[in-house]
PDB file of N, CA and C in Angstrom:
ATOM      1  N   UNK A   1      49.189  79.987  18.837  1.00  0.00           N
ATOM      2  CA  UNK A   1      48.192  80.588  17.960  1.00  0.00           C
ATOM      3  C   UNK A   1      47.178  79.527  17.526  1.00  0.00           C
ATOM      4  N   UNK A   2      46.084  79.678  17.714  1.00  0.00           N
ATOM      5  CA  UNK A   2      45.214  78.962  17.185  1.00  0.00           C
ATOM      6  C   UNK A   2      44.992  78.844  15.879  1.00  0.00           C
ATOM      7  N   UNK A   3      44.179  77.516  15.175  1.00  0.00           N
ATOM      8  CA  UNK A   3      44.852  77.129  13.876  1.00  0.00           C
ATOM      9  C   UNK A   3      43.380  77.900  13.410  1.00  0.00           C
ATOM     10  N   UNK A   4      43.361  78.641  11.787  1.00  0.00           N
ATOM     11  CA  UNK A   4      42.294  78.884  11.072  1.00  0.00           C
ATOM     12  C   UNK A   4      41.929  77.813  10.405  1.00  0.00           C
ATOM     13  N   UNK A   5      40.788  78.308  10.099  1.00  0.00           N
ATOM     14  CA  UNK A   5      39.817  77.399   9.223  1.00  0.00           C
ATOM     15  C   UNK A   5      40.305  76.495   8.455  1.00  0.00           C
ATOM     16  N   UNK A   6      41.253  77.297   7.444  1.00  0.00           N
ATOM     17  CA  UNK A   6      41.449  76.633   6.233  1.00  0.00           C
ATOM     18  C   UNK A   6      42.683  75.954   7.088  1.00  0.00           C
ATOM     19  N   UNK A   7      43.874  75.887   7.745  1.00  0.00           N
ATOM     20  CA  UNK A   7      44.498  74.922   8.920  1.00  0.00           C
ATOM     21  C   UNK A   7      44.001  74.001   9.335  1.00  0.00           C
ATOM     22  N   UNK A   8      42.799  74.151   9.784  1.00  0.00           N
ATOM     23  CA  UNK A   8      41.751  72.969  10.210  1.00  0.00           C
ATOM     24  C   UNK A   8      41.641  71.919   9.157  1.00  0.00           C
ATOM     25  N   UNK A   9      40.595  72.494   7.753  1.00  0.00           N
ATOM     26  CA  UNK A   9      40.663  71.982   6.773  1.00  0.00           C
ATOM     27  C   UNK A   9      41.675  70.912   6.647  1.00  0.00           C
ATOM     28  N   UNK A  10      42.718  71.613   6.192  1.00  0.00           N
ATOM     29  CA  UNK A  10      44.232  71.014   5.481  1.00  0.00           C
ATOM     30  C   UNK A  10      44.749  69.792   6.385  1.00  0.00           C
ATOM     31  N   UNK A  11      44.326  70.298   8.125  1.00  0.00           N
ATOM     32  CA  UNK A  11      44.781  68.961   8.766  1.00  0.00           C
ATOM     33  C   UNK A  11      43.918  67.923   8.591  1.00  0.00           C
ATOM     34  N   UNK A  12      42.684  67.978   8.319  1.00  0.00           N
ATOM     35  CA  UNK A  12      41.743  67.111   8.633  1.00  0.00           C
ATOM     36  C   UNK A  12      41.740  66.095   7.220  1.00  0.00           C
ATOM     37  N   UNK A  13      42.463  66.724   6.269  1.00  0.00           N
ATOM     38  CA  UNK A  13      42.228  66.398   4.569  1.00  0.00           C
ATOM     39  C   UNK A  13      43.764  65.840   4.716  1.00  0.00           C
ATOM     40  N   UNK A  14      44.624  66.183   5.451  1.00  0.00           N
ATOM     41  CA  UNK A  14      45.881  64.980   5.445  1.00  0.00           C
ATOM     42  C   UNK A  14      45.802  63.865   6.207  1.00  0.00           C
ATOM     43  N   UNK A  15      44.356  64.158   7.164  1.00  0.00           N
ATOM     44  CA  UNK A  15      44.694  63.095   8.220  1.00  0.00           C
ATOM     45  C   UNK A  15      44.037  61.772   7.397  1.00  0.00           C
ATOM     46  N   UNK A  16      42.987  62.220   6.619  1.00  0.00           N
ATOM     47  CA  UNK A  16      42.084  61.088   6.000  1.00  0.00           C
ATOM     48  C   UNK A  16      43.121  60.690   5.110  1.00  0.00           C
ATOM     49  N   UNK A  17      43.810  61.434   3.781  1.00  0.00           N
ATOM     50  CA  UNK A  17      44.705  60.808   2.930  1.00  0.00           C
ATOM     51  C   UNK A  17      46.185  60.201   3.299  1.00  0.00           C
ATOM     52  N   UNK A  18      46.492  60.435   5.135  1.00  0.00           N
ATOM     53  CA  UNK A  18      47.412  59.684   5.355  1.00  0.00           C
ATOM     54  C   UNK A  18      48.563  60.303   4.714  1.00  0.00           C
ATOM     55  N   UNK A  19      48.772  61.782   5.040  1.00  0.00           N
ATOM     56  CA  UNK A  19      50.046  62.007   4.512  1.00  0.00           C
ATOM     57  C   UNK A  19      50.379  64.015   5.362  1.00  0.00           C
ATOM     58  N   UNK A  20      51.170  64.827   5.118  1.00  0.00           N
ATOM     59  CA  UNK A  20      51.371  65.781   6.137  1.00  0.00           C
ATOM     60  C   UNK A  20      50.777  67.024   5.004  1.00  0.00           C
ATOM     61  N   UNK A  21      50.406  67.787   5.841  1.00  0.00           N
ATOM     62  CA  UNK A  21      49.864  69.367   5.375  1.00  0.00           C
ATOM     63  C   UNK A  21      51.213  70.223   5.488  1.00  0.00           C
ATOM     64  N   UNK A  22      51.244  70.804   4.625  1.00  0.00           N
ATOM     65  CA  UNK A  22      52.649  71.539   4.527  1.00  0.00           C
ATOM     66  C   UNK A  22      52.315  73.022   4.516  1.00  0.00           C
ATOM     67  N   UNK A  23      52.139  73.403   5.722  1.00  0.00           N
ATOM     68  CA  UNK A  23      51.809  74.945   5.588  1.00  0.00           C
ATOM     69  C   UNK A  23      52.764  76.220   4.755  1.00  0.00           C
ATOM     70  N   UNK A  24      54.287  75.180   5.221  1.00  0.00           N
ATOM     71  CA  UNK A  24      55.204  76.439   4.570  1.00  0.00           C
ATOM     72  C   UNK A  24      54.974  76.823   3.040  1.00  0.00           C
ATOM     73  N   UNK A  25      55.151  75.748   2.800  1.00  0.00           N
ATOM     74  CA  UNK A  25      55.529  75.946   0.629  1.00  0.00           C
ATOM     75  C   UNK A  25      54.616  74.989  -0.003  1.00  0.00           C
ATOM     76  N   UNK A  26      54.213  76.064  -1.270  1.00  0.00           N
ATOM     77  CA  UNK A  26      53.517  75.107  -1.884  1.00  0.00           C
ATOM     78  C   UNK A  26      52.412  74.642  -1.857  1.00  0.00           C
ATOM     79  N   UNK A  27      52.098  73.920  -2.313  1.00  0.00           N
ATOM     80  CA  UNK A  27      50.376  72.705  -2.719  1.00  0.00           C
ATOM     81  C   UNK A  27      50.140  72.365  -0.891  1.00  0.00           C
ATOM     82  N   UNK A  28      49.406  72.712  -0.617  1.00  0.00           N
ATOM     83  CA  UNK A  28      48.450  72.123   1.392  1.00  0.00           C
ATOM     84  C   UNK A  28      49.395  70.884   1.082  1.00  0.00           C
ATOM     85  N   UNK A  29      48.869  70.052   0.519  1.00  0.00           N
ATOM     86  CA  UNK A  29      48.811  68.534   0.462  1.00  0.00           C
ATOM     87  C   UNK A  29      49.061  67.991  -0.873  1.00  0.00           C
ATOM     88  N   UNK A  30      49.869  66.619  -0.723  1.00  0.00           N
ATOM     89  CA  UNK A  30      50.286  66.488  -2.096  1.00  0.00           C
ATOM     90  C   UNK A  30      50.293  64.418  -1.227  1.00  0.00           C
ATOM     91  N   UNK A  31      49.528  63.559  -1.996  1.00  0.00           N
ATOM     92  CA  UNK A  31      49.392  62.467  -1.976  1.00  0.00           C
ATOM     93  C   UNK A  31      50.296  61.121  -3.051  1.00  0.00           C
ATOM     94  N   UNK A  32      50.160  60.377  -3.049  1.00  0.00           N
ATOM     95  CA  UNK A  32      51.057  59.684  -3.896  1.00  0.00           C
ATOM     96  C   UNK A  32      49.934  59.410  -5.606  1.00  0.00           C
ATOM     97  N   UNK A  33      48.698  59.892  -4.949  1.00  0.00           N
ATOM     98  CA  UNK A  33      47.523  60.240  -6.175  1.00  0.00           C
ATOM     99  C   UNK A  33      47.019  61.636  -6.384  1.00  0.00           C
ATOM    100  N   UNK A  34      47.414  62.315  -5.724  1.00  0.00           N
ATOM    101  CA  UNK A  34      46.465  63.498  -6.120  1.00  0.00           C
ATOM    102  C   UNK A  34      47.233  64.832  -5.007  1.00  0.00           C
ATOM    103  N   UNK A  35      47.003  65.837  -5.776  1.00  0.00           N
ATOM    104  CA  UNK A  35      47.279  67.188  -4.618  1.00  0.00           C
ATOM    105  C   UNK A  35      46.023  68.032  -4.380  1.00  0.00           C
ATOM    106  N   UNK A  36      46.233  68.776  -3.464  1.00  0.00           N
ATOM    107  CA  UNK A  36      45.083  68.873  -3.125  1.00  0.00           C
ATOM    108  C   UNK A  36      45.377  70.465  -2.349  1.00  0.00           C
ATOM    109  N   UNK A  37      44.526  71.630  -2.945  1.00  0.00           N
ATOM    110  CA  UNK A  37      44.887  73.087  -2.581  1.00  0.00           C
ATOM    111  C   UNK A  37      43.865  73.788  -1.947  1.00  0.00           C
ATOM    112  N   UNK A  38      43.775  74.207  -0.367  1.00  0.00           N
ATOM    113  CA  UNK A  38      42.778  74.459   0.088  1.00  0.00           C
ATOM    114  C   UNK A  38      42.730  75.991   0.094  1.00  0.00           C
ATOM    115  N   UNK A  39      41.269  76.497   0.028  1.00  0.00           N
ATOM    116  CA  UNK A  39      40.914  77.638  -0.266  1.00  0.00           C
ATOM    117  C   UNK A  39      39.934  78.089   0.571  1.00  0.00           C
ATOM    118  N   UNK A  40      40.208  79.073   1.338  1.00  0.00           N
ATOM    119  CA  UNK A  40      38.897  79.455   2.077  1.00  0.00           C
ATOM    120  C   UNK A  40      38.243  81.231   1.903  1.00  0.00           C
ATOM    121  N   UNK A  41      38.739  81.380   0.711  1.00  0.00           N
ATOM    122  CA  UNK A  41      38.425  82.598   0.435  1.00  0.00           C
ATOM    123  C   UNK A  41      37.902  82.955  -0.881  1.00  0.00           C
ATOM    124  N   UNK A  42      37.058  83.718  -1.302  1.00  0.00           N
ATOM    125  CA  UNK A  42      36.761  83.406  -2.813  1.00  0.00           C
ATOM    126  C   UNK A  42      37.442  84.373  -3.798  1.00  0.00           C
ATOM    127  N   UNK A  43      38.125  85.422  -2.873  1.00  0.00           N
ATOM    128  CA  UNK A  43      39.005  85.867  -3.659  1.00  0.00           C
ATOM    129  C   UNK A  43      40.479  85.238  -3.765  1.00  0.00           C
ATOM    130  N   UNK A  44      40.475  83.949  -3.294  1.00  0.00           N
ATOM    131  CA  UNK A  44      41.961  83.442  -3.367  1.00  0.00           C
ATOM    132  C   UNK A  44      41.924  82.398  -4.177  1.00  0.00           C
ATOM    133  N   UNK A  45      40.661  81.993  -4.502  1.00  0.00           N
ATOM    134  CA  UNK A  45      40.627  80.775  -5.422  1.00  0.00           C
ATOM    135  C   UNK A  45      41.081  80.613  -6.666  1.00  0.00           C
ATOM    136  N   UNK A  46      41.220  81.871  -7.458  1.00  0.00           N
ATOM    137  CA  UNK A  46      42.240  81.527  -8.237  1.00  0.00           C
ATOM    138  C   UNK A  46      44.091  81.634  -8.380  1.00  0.00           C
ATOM    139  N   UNK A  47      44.493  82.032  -7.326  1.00  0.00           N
ATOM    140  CA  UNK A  47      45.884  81.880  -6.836  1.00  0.00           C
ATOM    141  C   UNK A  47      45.585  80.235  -6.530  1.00  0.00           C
ATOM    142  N   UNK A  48      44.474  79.619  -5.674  1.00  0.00           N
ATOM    143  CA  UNK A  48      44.923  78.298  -5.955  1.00  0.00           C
ATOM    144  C   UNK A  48      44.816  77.191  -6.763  1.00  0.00           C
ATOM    145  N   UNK A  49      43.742  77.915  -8.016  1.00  0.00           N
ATOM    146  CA  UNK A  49      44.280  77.098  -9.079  1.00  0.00           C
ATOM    147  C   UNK A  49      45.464  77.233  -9.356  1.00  0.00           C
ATOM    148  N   UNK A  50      46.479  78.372  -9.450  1.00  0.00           N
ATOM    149  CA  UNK A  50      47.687  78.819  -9.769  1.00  0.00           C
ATOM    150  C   UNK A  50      48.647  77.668  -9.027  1.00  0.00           C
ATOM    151  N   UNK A  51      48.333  77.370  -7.746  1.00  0.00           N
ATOM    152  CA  UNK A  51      49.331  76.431  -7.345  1.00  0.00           C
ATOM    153  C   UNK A  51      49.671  74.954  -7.569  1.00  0.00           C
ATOM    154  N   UNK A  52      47.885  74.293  -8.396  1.00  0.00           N
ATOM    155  CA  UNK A  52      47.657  73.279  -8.768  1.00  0.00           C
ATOM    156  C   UNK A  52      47.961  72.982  -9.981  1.00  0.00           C
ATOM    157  N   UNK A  53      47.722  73.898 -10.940  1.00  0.00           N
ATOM    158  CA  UNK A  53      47.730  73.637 -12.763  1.00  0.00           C
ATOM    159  C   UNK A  53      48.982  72.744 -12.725  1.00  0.00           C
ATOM    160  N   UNK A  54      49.979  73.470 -12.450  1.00  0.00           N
ATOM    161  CA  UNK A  54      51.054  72.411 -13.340  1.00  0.00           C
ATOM    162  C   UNK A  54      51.427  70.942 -12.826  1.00  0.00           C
ATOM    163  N   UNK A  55      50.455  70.490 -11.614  1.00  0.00           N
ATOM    164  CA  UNK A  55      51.042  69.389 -11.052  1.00  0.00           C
ATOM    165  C   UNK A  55      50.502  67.968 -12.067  1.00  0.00           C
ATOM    166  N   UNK A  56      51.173  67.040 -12.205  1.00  0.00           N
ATOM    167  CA  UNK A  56      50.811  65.958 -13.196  1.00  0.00           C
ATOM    168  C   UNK A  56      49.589  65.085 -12.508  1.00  0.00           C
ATOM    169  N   UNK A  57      49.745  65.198 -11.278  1.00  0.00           N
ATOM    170  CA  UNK A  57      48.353  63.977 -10.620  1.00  0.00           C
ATOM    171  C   UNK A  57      47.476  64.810 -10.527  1.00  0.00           C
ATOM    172  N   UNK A  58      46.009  64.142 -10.612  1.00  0.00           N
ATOM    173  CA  UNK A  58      45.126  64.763 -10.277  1.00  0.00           C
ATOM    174  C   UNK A  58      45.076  66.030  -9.455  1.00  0.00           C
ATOM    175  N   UNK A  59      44.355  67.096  -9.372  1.00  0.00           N
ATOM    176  CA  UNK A  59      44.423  68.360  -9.055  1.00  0.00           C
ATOM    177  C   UNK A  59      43.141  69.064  -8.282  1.00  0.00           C
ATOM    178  N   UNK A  60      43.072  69.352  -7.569  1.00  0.00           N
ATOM    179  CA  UNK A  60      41.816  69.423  -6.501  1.00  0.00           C
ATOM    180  C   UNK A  60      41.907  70.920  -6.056  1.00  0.00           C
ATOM    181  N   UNK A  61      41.110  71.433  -5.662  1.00  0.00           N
ATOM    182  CA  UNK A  61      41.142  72.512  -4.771  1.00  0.00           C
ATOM    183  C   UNK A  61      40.013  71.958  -3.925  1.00  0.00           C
ATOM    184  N   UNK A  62      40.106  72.010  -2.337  1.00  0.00           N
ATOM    185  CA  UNK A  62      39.216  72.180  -1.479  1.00  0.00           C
ATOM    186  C   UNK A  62      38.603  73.014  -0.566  1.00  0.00           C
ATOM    187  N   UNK A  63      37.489  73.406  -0.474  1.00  0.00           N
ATOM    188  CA  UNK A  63      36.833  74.181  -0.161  1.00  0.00           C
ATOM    189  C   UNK A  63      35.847  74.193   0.654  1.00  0.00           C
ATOM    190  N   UNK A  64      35.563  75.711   1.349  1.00  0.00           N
ATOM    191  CA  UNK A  64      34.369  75.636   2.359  1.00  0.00           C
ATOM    192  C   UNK A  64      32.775  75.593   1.818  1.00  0.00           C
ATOM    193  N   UNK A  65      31.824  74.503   2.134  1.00  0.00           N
ATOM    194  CA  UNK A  65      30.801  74.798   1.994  1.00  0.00           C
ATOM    195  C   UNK A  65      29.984  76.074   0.838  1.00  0.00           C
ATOM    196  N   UNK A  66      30.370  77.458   1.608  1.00  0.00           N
ATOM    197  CA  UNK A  66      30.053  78.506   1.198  1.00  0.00           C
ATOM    198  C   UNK A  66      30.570  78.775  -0.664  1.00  0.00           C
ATOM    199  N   UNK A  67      31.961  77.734  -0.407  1.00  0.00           N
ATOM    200  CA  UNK A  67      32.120  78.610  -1.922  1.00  0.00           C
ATOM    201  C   UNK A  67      32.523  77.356  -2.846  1.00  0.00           C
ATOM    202  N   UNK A  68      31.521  76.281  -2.562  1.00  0.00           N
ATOM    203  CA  UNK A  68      31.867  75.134  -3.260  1.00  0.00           C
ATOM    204  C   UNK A  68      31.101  75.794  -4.813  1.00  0.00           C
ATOM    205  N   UNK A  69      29.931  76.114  -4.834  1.00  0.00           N
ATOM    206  CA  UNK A  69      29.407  76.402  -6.001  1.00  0.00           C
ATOM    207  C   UNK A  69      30.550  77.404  -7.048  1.00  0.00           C
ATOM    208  N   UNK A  70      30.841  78.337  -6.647  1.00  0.00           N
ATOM    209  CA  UNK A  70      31.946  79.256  -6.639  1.00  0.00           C
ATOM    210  C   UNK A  70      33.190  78.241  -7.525  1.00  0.00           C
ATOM    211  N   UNK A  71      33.534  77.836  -6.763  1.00  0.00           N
ATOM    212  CA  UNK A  71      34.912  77.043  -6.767  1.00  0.00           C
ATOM    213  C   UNK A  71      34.296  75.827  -8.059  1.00  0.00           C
ATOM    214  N   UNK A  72      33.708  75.361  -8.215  1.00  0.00           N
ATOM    215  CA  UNK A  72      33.043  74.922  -9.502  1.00  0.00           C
ATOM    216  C   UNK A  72      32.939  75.493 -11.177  1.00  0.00           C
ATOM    217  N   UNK A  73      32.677  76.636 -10.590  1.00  0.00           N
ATOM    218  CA  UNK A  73      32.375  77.707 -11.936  1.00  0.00           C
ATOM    219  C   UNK A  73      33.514  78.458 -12.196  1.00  0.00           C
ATOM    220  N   UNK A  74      34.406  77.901 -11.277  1.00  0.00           N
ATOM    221  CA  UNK A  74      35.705  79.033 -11.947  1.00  0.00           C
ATOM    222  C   UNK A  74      37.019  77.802 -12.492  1.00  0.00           C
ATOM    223  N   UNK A  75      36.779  76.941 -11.862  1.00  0.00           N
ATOM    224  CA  UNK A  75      37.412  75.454 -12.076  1.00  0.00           C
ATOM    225  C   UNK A  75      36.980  75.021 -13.432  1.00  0.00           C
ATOM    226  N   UNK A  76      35.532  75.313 -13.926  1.00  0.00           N
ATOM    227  CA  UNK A  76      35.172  74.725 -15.045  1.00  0.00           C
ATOM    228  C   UNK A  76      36.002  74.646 -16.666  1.00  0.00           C
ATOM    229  N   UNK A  77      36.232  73.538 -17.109  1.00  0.00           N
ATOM    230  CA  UNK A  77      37.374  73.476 -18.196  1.00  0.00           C
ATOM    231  C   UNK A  77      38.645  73.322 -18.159  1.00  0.00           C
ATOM    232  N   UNK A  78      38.856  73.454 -16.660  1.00  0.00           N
ATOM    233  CA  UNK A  78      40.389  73.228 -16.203  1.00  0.00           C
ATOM    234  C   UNK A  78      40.857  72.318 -15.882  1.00  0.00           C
ATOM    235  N   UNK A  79      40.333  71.016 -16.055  1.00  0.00           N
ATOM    236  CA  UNK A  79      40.634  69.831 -15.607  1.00  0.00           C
ATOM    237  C   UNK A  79      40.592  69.361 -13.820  1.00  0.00           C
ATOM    238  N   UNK A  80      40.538  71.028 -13.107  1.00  0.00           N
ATOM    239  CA  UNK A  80      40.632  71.023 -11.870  1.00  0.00           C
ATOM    240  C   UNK A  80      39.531  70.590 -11.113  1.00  0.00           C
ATOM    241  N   UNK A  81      39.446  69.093 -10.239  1.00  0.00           N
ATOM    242  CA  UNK A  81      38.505  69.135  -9.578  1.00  0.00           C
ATOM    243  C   UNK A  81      38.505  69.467  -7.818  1.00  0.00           C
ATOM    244  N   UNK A  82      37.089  69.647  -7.527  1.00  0.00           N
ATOM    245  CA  UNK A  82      36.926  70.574  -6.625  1.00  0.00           C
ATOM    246  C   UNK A  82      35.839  69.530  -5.156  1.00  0.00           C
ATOM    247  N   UNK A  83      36.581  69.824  -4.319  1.00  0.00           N
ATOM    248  CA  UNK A  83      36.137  68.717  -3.186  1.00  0.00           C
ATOM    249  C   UNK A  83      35.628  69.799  -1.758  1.00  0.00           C
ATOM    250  N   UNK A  84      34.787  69.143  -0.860  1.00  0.00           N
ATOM    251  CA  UNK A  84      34.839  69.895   0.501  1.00  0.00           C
ATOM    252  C   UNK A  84      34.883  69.825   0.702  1.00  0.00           C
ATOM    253  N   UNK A  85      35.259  70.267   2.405  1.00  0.00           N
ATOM    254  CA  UNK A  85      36.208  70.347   3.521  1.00  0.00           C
ATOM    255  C   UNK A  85      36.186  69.462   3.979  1.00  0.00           C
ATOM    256  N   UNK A  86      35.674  68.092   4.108  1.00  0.00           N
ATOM    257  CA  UNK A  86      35.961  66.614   4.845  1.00  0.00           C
ATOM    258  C   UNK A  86      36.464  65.772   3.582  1.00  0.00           C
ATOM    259  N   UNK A  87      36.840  66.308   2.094  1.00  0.00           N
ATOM    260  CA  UNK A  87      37.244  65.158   1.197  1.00  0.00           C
ATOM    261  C   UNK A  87      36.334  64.770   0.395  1.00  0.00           C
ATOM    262  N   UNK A  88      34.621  65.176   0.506  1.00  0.00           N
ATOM    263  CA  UNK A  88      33.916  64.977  -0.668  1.00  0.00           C
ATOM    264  C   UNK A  88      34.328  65.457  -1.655  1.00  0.00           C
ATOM    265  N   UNK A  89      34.497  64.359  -2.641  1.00  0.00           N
ATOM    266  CA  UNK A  89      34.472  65.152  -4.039  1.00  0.00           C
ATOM    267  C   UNK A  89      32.996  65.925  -4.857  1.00  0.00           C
ATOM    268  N   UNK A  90      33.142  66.804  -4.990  1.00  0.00           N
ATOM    269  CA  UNK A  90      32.093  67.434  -5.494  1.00  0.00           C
ATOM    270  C   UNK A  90      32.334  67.308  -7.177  1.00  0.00           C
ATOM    271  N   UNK A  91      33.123  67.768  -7.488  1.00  0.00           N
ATOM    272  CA  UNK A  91      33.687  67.562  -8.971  1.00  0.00           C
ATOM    273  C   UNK A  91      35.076  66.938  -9.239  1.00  0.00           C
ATOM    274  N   UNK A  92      35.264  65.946 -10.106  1.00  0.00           N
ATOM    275  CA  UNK A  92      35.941  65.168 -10.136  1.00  0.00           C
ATOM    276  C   UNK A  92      36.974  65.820 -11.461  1.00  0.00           C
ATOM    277  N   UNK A  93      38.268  66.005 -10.781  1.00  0.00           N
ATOM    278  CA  UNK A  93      39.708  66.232 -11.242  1.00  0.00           C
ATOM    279  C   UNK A  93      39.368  65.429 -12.886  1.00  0.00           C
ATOM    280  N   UNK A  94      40.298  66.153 -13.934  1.00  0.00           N
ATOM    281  CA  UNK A  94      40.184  65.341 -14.947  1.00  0.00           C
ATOM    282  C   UNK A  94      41.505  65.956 -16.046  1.00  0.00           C
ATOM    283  N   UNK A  95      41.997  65.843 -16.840  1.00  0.00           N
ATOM    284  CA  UNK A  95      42.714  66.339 -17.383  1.00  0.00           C
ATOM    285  C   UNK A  95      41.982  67.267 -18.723  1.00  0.00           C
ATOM    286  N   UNK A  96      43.061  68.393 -18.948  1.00  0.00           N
ATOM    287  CA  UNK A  96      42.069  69.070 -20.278  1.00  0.00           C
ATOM    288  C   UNK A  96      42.637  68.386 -21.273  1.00  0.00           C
ATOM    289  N   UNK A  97      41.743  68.483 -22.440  1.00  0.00           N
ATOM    290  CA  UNK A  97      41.967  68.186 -23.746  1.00  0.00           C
ATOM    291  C   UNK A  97      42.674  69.241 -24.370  1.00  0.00           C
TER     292      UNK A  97
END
């Protein structure tokens, strides 16, 4: 089966952070700094804040192009920051007050 988008994504975002995409369970990607939850749908983006909130390291969702703006405005106040599909950070992870 050929891999989707957001597969693509997730491999390409473990290959740079040097660590494995875990399709079965859980957070895409989880680093020894940061996890990282890829989203390629804009109705799924908040199931993946859902998978990120409670993790203690930095907290990311990454995203396609199309719904980086998106993925910004719904992230906002959540400490969650929001990167695209090669690892730019667009908005930078932070903790809430």
């Amino acid at each position: 089966m050929a891999d989707t988008i957001h597969d693509k994504i997730a491999k390409r975002l473990a290959r740079k952070f040097g660590t494995e995409y875990k399709s079965d369970k859980g957070i895409d990607i989880v680093t020894a700094e940061k996890v990282i939850e890829v989203e390629t749908k804009k109705q799924s983006l908040s199931q993946g804040i859902k998978q990120v909130q409670r993790s203690q390291k930095p907290r990311y969702l990454a995203v396609t192009k199309q719904l980086k703006n998106a993925a910004i405005k719904i992230t906002e106040g959540s400490g969650i920051g929001v990167m695209g599909p090669t690892g730019v950070i667009v908005k930078k992870a932070s903790r809430k007050k």
